[in-house]
C-alpha atoms as a PDB file:
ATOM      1  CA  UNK A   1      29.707 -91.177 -26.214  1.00  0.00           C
ATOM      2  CA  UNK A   2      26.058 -91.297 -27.394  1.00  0.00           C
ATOM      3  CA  UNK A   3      24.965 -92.885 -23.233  1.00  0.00           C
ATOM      4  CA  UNK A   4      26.514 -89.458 -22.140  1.00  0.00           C
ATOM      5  CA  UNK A   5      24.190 -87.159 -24.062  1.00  0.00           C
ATOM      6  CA  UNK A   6      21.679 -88.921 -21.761  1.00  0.00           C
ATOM      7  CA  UNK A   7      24.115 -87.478 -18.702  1.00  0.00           C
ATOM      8  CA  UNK A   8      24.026 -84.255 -20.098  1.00  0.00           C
ATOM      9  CA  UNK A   9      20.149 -83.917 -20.185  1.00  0.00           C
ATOM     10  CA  UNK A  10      20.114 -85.667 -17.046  1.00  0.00           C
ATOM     11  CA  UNK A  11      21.933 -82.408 -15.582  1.00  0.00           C
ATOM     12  CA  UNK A  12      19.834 -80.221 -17.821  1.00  0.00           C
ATOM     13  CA  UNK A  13      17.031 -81.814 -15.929  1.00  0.00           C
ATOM     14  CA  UNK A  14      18.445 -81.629 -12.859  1.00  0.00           C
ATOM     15  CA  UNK A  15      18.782 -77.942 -13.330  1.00  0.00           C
ATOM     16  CA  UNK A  16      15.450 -77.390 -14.371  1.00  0.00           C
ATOM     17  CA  UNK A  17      13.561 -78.697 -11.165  1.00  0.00           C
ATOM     18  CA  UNK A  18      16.647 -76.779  -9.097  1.00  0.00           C
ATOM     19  CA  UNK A  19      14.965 -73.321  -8.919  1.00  0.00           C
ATOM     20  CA  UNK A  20      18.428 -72.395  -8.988  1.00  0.00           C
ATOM     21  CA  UNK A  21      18.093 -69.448 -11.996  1.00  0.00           C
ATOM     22  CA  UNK A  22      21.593 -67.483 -11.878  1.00  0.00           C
ATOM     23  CA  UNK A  23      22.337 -67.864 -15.861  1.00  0.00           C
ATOM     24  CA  UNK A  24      26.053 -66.315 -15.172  1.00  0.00           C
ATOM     25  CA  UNK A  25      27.015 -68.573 -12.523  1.00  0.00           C
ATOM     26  CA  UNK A  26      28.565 -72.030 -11.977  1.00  0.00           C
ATOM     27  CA  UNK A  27      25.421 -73.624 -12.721  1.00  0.00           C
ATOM     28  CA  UNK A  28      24.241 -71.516 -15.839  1.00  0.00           C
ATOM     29  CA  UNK A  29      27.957 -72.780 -17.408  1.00  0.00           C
ATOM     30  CA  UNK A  30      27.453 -76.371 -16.288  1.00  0.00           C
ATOM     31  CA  UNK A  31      24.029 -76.066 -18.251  1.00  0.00           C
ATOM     32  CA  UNK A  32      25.416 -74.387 -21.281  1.00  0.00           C
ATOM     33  CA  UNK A  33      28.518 -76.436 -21.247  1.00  0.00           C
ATOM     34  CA  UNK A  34      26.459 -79.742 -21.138  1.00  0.00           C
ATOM     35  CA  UNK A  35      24.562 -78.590 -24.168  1.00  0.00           C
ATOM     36  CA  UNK A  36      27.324 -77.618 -26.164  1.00  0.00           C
ATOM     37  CA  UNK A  37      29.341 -80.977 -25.053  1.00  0.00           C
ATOM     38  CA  UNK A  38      25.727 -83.292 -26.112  1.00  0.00           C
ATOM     39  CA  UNK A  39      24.562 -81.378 -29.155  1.00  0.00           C
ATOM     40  CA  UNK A  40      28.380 -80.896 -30.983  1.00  0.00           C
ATOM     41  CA  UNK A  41      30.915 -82.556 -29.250  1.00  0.00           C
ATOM     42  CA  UNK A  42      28.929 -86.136 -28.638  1.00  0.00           C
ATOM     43  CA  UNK A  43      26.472 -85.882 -31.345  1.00  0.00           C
ATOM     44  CA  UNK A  44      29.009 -85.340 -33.924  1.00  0.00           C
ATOM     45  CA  UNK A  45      31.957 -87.379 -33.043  1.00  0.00           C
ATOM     46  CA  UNK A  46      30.334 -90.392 -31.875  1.00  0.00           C
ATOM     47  CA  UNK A  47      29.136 -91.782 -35.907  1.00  0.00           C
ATOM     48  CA  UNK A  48      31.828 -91.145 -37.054  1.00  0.00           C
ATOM     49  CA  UNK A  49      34.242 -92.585 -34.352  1.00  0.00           C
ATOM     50  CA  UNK A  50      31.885 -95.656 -34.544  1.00  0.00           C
ATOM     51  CA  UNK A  51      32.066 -96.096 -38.056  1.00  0.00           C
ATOM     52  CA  UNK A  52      35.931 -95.767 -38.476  1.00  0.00           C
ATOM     53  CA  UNK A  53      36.415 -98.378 -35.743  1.00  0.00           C
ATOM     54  CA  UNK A  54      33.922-100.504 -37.309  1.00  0.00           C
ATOM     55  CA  UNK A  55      31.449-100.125 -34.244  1.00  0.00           C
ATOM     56  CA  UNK A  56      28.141 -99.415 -35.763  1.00  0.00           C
ATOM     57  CA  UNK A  57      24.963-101.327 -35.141  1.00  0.00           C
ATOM     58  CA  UNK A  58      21.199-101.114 -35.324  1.00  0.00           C
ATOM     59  CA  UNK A  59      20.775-100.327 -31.549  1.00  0.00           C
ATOM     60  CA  UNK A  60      23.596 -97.630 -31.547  1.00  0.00           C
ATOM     61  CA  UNK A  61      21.982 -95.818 -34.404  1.00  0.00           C
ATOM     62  CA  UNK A  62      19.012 -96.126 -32.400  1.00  0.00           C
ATOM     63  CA  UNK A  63      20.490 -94.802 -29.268  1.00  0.00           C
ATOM     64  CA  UNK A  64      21.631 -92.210 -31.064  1.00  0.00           C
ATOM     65  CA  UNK A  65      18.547 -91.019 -32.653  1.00  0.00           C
ATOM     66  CA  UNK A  66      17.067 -91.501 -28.969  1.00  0.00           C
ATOM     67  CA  UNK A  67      19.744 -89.807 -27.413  1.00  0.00           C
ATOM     68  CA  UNK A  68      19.324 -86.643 -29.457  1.00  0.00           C
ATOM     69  CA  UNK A  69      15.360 -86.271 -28.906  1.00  0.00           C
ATOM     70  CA  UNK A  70      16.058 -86.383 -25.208  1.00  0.00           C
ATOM     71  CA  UNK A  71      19.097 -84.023 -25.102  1.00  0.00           C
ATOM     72  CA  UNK A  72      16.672 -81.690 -27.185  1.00  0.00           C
ATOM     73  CA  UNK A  73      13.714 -81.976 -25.122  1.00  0.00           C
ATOM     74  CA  UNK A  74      16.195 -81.598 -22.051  1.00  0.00           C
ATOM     75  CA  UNK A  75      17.658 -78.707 -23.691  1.00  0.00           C
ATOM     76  CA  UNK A  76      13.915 -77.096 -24.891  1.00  0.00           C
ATOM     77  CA  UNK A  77      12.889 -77.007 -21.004  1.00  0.00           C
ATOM     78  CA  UNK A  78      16.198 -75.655 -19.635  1.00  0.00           C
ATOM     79  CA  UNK A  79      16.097 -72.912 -22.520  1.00  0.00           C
ATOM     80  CA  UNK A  80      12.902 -71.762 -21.928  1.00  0.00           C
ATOM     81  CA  UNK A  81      13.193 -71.714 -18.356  1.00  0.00           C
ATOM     82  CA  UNK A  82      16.950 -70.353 -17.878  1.00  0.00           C
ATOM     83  CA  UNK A  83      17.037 -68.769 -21.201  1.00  0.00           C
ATOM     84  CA  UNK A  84      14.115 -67.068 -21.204  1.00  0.00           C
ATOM     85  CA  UNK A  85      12.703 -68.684 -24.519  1.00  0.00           C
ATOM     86  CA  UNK A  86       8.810 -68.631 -24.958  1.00  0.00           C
ATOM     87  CA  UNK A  87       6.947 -71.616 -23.840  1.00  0.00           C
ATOM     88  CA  UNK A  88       6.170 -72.361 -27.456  1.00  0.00           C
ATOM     89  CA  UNK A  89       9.761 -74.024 -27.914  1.00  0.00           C
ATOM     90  CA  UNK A  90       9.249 -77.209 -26.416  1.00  0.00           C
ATOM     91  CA  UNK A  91       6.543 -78.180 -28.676  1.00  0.00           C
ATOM     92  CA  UNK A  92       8.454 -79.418 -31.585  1.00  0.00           C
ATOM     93  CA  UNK A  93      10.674 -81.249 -29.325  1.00  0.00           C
ATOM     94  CA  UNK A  94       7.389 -82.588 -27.405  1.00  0.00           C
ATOM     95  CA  UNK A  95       5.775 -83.251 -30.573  1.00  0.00           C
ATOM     96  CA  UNK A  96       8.671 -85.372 -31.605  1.00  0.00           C
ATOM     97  CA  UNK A  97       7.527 -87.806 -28.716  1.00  0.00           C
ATOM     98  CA  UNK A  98       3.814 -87.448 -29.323  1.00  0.00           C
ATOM     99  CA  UNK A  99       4.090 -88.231 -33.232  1.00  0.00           C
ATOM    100  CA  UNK A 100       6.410 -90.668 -32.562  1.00  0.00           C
ATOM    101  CA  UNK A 101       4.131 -92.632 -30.588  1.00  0.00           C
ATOM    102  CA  UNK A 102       1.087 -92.259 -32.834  1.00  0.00           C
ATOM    103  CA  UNK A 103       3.304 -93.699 -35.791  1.00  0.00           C
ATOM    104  CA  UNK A 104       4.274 -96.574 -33.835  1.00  0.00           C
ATOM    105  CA  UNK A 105       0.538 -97.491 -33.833  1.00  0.00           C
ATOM    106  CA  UNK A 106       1.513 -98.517 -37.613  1.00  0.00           C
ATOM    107  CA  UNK A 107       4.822 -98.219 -38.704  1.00  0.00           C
ATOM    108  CA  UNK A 108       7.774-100.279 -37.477  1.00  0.00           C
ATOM    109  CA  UNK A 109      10.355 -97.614 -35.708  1.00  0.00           C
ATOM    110  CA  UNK A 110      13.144 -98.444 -37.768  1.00  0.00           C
ATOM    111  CA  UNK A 111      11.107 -97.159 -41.338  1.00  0.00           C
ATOM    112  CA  UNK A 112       9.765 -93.742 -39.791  1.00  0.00           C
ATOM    113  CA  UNK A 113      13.158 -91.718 -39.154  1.00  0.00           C
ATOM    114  CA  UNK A 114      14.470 -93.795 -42.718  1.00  0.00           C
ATOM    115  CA  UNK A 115      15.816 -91.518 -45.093  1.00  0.00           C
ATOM    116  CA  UNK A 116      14.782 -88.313 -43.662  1.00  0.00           C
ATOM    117  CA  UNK A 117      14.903 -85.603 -45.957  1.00  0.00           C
ATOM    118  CA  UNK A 118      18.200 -83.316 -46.564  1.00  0.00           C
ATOM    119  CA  UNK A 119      16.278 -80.334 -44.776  1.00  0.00           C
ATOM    120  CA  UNK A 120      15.332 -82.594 -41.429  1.00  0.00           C
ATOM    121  CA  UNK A 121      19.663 -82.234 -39.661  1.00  0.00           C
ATOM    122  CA  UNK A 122      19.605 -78.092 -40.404  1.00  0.00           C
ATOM    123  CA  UNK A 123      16.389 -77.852 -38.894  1.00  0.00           C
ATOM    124  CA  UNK A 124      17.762 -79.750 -35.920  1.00  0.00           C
ATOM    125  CA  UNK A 125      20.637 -77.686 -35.663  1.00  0.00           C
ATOM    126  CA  UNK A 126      18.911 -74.426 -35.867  1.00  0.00           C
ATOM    127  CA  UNK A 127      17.061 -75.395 -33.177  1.00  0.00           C
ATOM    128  CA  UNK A 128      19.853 -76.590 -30.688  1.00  0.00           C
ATOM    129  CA  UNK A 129      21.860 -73.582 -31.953  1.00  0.00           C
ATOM    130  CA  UNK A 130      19.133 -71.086 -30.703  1.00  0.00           C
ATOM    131  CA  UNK A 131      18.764 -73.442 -27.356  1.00  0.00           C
ATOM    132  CA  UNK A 132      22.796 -72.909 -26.968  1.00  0.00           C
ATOM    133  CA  UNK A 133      22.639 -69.457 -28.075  1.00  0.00           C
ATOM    134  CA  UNK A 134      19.911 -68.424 -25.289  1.00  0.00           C
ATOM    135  CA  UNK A 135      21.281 -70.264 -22.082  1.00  0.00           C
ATOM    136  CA  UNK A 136      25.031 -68.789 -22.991  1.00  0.00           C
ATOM    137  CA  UNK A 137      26.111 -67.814 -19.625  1.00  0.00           C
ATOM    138  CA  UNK A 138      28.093 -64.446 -21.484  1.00  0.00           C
ATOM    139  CA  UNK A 139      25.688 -63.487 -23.592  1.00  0.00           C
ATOM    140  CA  UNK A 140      25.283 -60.065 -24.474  1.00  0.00           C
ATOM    141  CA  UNK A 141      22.776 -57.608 -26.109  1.00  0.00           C
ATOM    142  CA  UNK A 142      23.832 -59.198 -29.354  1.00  0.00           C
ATOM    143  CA  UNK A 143      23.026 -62.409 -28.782  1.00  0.00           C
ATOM    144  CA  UNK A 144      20.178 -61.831 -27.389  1.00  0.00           C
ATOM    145  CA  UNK A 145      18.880 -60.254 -29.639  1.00  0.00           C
ATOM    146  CA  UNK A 146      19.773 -62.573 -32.633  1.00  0.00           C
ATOM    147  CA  UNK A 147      17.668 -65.323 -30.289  1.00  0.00           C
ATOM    148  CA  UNK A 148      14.409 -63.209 -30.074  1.00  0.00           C
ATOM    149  CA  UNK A 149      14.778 -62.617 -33.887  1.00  0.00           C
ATOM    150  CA  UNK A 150      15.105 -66.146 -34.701  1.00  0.00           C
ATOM    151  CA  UNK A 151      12.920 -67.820 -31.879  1.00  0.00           C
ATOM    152  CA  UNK A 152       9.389 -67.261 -33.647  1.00  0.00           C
ATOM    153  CA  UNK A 153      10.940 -68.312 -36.975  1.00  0.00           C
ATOM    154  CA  UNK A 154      13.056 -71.304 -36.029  1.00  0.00           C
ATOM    155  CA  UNK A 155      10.948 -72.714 -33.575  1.00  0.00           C
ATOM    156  CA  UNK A 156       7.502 -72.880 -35.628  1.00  0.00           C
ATOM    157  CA  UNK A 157       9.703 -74.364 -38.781  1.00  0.00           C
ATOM    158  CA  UNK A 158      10.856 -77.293 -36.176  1.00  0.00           C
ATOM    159  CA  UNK A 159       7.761 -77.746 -35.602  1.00  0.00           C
ATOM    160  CA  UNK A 160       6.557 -77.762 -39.026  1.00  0.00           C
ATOM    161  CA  UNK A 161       8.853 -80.113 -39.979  1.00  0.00           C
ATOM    162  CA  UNK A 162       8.042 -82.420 -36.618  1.00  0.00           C
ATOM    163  CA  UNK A 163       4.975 -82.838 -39.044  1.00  0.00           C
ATOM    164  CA  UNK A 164       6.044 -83.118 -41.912  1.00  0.00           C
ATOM    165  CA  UNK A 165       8.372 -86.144 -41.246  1.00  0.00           C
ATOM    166  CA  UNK A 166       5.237 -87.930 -39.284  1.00  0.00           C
ATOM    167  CA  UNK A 167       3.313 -87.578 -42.753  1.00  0.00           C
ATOM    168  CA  UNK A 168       5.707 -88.514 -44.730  1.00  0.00           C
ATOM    169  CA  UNK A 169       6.751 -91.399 -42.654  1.00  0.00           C
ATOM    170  CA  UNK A 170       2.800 -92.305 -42.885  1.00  0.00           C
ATOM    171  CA  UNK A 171       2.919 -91.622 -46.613  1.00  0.00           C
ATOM    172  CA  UNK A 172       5.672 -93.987 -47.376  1.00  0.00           C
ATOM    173  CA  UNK A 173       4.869 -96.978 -44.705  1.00  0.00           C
ATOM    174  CA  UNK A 174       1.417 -96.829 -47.094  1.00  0.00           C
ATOM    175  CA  UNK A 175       2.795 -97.417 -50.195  1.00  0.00           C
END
């Protein structure tokens, strides 16, 4: 379950460099259907499933965490260019990749997502529920208005806390 997130952005992807931009068609559902199935379906059955069957493991967790950052970044670029999101929404997901690999400079990859902080998963959410919420292929005036009135407060607070868990990563590999 946690390999076909990595299908899902693949198709994301795929969509992206398409051209094809018809939100209400086939393709717009496939998009918004391979969201919905990577960010809730896979990403929240597959720990548990693995840990009632006894099926957990270091490089699962890993490919987890992995498979999420890609599915979001995925997810960022296909919102922003089939949902209309600003620009500015793929830089907490970029940022993710960025800080990453400046941490890894110092810190071993296993201690800088360690006990992330209880606010780090609804943070996360918020952002893949405003990514679902603007590629929804029956989306109204509603919904998209809820988007542009949470878009310049969820995105900057992802981003904020794309920081915050970089310095407090740093903070806590120093001590």
């Amino acid at each position: 379950m946690t390999l076909s997130r990595g299908l899902a952005a693949a198709v994301l992807v795929g969509l992206v460099v398409s051209g094809v931009r018809h939100r209400s068609g086939l393709a717009g559902w496939l998009g918004w259907v391979s969201i919905v199935y990577g960010s809730i379906v896979c990403d929240w059955l597959d720990g548990p499933i693995a840990r009632r069957l006894g099926m957990t493991s270091e490089l699962g967790a890993r490919l987890d965490l992995e498979s999420d950052s890609w599915l979001t970044l995925a997810s960022a670029s296909y919102a922003t260019t089939w949902g209309g999101l600003p620009a500015y929404c793929v830089a907490a997901p970029l940022a993710r990749y960025a800080l990453l690999m400046a941490a890894l400079r110092k810190i071993p990859y296993d201690q800088i997502y360690a006990d992330e902080p209880v606010w780090a998963r609804p943070f996360g959410i918020a952002q893949m529920a405003l990514f679902t919420a603007a590629t929804a292929p029956f989306g109204g005036g509603v919904t998209r208005w809820a988007v542009r009135l949470a878009t310049p407060i969820v995105a900057p607070l992802q981003l904020l806390g794309m920081v915050l868990l970089y310095r407090r990563s740093q903070r806590r590999f120093a001590t």
